[in-house]
N, C-alpha and C. Protein backbone atom coordinates (compact mmCIF):
# COMPACT_ATOMS: atom_id res chain seq x y z
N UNK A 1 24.68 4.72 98.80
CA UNK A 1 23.64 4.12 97.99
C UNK A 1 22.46 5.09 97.88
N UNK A 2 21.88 5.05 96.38
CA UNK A 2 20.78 5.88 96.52
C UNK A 2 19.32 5.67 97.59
N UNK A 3 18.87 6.49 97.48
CA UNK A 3 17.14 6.56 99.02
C UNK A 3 16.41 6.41 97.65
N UNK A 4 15.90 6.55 96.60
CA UNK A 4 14.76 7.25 95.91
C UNK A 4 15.11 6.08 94.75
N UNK A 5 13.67 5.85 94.53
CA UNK A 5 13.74 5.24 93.41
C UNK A 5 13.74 6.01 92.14
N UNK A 6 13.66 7.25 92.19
CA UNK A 6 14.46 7.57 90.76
C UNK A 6 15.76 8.02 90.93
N UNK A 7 16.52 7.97 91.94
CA UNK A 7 17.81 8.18 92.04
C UNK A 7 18.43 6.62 91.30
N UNK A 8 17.31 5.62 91.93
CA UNK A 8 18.08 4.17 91.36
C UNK A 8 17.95 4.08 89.86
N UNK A 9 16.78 4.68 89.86
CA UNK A 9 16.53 4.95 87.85
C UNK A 9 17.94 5.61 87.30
N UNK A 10 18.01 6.46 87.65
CA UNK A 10 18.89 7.20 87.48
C UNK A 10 20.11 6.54 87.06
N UNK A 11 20.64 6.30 88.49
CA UNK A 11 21.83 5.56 87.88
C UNK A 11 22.10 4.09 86.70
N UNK A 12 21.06 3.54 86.84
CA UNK A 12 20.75 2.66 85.77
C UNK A 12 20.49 3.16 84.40
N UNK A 13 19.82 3.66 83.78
CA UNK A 13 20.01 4.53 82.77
C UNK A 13 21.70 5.53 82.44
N UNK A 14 21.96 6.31 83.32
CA UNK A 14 23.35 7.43 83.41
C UNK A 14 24.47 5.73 83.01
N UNK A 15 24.46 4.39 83.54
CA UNK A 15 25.40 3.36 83.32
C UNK A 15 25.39 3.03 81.89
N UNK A 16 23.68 3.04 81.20
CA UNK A 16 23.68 2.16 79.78
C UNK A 16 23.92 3.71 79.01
N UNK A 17 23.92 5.11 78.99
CA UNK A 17 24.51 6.06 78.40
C UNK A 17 25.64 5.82 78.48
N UNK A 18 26.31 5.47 79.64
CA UNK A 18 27.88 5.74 79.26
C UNK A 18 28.35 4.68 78.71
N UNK A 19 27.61 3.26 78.80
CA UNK A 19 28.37 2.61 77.36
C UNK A 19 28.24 2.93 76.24
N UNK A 20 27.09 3.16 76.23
CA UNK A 20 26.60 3.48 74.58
C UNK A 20 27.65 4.64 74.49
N UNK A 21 27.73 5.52 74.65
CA UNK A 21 28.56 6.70 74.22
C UNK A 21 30.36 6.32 74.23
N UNK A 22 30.34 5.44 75.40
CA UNK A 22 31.48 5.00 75.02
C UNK A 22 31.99 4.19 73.89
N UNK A 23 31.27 3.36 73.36
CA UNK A 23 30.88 2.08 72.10
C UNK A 23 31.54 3.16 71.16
N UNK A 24 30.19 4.53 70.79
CA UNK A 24 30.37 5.22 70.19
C UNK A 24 31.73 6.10 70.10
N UNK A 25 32.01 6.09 70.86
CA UNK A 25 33.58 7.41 70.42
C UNK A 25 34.67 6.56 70.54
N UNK A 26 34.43 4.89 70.84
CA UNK A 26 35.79 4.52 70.73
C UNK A 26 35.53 3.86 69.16
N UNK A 27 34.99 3.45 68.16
CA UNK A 27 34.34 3.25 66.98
C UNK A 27 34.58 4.23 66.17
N UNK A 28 34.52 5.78 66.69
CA UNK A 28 34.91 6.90 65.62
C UNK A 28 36.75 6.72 66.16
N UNK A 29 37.23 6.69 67.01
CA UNK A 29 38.40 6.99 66.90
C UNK A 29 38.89 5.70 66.35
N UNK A 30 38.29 4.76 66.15
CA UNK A 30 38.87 3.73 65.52
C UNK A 30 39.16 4.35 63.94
N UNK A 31 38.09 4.88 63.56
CA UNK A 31 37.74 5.15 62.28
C UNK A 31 38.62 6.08 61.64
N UNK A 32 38.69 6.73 62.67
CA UNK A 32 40.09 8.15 62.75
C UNK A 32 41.09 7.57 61.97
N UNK A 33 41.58 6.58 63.09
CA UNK A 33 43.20 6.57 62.73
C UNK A 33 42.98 5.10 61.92
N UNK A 34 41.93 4.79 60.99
CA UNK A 34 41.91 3.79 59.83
C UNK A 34 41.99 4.72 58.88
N UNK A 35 40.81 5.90 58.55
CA UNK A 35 41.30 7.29 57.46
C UNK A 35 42.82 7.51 57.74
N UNK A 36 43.25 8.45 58.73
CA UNK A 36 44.45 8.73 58.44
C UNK A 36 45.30 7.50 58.11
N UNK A 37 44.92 5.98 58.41
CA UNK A 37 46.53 4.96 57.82
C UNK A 37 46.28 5.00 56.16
N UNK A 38 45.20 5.16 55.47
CA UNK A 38 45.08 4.92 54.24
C UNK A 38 45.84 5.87 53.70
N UNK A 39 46.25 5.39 52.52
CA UNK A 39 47.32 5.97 51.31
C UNK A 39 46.81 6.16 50.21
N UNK A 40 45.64 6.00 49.62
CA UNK A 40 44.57 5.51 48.59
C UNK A 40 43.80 7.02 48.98
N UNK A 41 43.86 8.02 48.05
CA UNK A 41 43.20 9.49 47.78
C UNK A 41 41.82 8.69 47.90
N UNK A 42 41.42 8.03 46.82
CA UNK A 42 40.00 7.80 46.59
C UNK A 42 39.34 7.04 47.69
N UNK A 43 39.77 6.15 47.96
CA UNK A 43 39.63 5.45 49.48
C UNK A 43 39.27 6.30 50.48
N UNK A 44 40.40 7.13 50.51
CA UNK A 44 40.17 8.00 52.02
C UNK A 44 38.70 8.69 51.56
N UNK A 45 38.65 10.10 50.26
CA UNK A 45 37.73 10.54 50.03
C UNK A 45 36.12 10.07 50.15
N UNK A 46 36.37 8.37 50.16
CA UNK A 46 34.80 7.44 50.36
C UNK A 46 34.91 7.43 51.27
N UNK A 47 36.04 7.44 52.38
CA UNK A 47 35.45 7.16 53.86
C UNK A 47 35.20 8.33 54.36
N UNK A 48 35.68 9.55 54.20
CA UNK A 48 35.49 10.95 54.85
C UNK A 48 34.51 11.38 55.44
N UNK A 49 33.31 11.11 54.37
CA UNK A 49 31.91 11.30 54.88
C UNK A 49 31.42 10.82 55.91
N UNK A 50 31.77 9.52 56.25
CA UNK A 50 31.15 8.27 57.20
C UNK A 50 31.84 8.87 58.39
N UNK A 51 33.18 9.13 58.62
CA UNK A 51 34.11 9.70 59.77
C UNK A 51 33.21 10.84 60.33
N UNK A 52 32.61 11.95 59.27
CA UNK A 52 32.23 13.08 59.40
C UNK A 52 31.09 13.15 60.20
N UNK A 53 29.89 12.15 59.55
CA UNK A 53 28.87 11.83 60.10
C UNK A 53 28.95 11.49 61.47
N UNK A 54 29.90 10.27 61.80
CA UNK A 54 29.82 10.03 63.10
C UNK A 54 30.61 11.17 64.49
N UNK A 55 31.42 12.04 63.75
CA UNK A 55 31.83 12.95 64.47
C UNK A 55 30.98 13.81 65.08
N UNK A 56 29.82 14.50 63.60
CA UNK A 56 28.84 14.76 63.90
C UNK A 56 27.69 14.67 64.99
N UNK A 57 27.55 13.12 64.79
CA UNK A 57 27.01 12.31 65.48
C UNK A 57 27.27 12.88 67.48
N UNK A 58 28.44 12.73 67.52
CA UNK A 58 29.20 12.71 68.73
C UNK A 58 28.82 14.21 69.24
N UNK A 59 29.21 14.76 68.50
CA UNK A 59 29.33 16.23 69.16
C UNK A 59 27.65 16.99 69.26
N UNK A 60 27.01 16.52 68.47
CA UNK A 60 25.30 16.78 68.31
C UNK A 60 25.15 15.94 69.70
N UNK A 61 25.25 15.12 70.31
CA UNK A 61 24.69 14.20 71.68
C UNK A 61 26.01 14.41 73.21
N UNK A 62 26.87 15.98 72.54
CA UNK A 62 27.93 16.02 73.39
C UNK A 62 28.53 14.79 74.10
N UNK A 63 29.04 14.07 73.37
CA UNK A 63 29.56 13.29 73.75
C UNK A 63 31.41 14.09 73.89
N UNK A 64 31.38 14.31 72.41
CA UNK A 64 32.44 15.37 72.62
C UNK A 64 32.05 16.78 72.11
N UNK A 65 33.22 17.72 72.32
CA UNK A 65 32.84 19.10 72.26
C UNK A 65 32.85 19.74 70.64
N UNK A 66 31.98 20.70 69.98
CA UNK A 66 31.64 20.62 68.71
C UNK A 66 32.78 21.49 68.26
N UNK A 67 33.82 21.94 68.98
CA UNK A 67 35.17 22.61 68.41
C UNK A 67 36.23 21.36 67.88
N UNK A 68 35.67 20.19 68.80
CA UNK A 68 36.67 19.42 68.79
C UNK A 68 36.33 18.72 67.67
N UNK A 69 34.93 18.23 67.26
CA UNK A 69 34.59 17.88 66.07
C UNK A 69 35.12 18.49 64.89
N UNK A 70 35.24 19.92 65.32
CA UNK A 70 35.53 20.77 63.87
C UNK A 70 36.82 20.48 63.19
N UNK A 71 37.53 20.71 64.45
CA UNK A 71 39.31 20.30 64.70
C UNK A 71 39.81 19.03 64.05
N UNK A 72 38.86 17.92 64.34
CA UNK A 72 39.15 16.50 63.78
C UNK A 72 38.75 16.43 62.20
N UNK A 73 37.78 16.98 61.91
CA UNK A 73 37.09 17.42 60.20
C UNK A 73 38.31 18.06 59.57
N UNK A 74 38.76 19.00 59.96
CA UNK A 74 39.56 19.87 59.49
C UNK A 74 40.59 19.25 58.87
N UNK A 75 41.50 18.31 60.01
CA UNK A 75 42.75 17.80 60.40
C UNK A 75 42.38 16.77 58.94
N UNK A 76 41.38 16.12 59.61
CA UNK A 76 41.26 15.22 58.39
C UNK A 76 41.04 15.02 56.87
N UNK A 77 40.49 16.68 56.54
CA UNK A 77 40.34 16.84 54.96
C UNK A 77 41.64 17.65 54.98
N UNK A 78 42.59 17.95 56.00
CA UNK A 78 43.93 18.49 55.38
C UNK A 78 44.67 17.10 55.27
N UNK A 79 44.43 16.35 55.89
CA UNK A 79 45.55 14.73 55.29
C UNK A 79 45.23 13.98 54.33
N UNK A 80 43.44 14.69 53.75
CA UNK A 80 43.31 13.73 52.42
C UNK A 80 43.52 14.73 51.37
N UNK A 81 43.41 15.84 51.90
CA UNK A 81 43.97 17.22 50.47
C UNK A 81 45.58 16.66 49.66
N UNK A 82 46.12 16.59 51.06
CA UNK A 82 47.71 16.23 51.05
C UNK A 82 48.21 14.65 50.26
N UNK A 83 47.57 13.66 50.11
CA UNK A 83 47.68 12.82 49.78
C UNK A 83 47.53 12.53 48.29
C-alpha cells in the first residue's frame, strides 16, 4: 500500500486514465472492424475520416504507438481503394 499521499493521488488518477484510454481503444477497434465489414465504397469512404481521427487521437495521447496508427490508416485506405 502506498505511504504518501500523492502516491494515493497517484494511483487514483493512473486507475481513471486507464479506463478512459481503455473506453477509448476498445471504441476505435470497434470502429476498425465495422469499416473493414462494410461493402458500400461510399459508406466506408464517410467513415474513414472518423476511424482516422480517432486513431489519431490514440497515438497523439500514446495510448498506442504512432507506427501502429500509420499501419492501421494504411491497411485501411488499402481495403477501401480495393472495394
Amino acid at each position: 500500500m502506498a505511504n504518501h499521499k500523492s502516491a494515493l493521488k497517484r494511483i487514483r488518477s493512473n486507475e481513471a486514465k486507464r479506463v478512459l484510454n481503455k473506453y477509448q481503444h476498445k471504441s476505435t477497434r470497434n470502429a476498425i472492424k465495422k469499416l473493414r465489414e462494410l461493402t458500400d465504397k461510399k459508406e466506408a469512404e464517410t467513415m474513414f475520416p472518423t476511424v482516422v481521427s480517432m486513431l489519431d487521437k490514440l497515438a497523439k495521447k500514446n495510448v498506442i504507438h504512432a507506427n501502429k496508427a500509420s499501419n492501421l490508416k494504411s491497411g485501411l485506405a488499402k481495403h477501401i481503394a480495393a472495394l
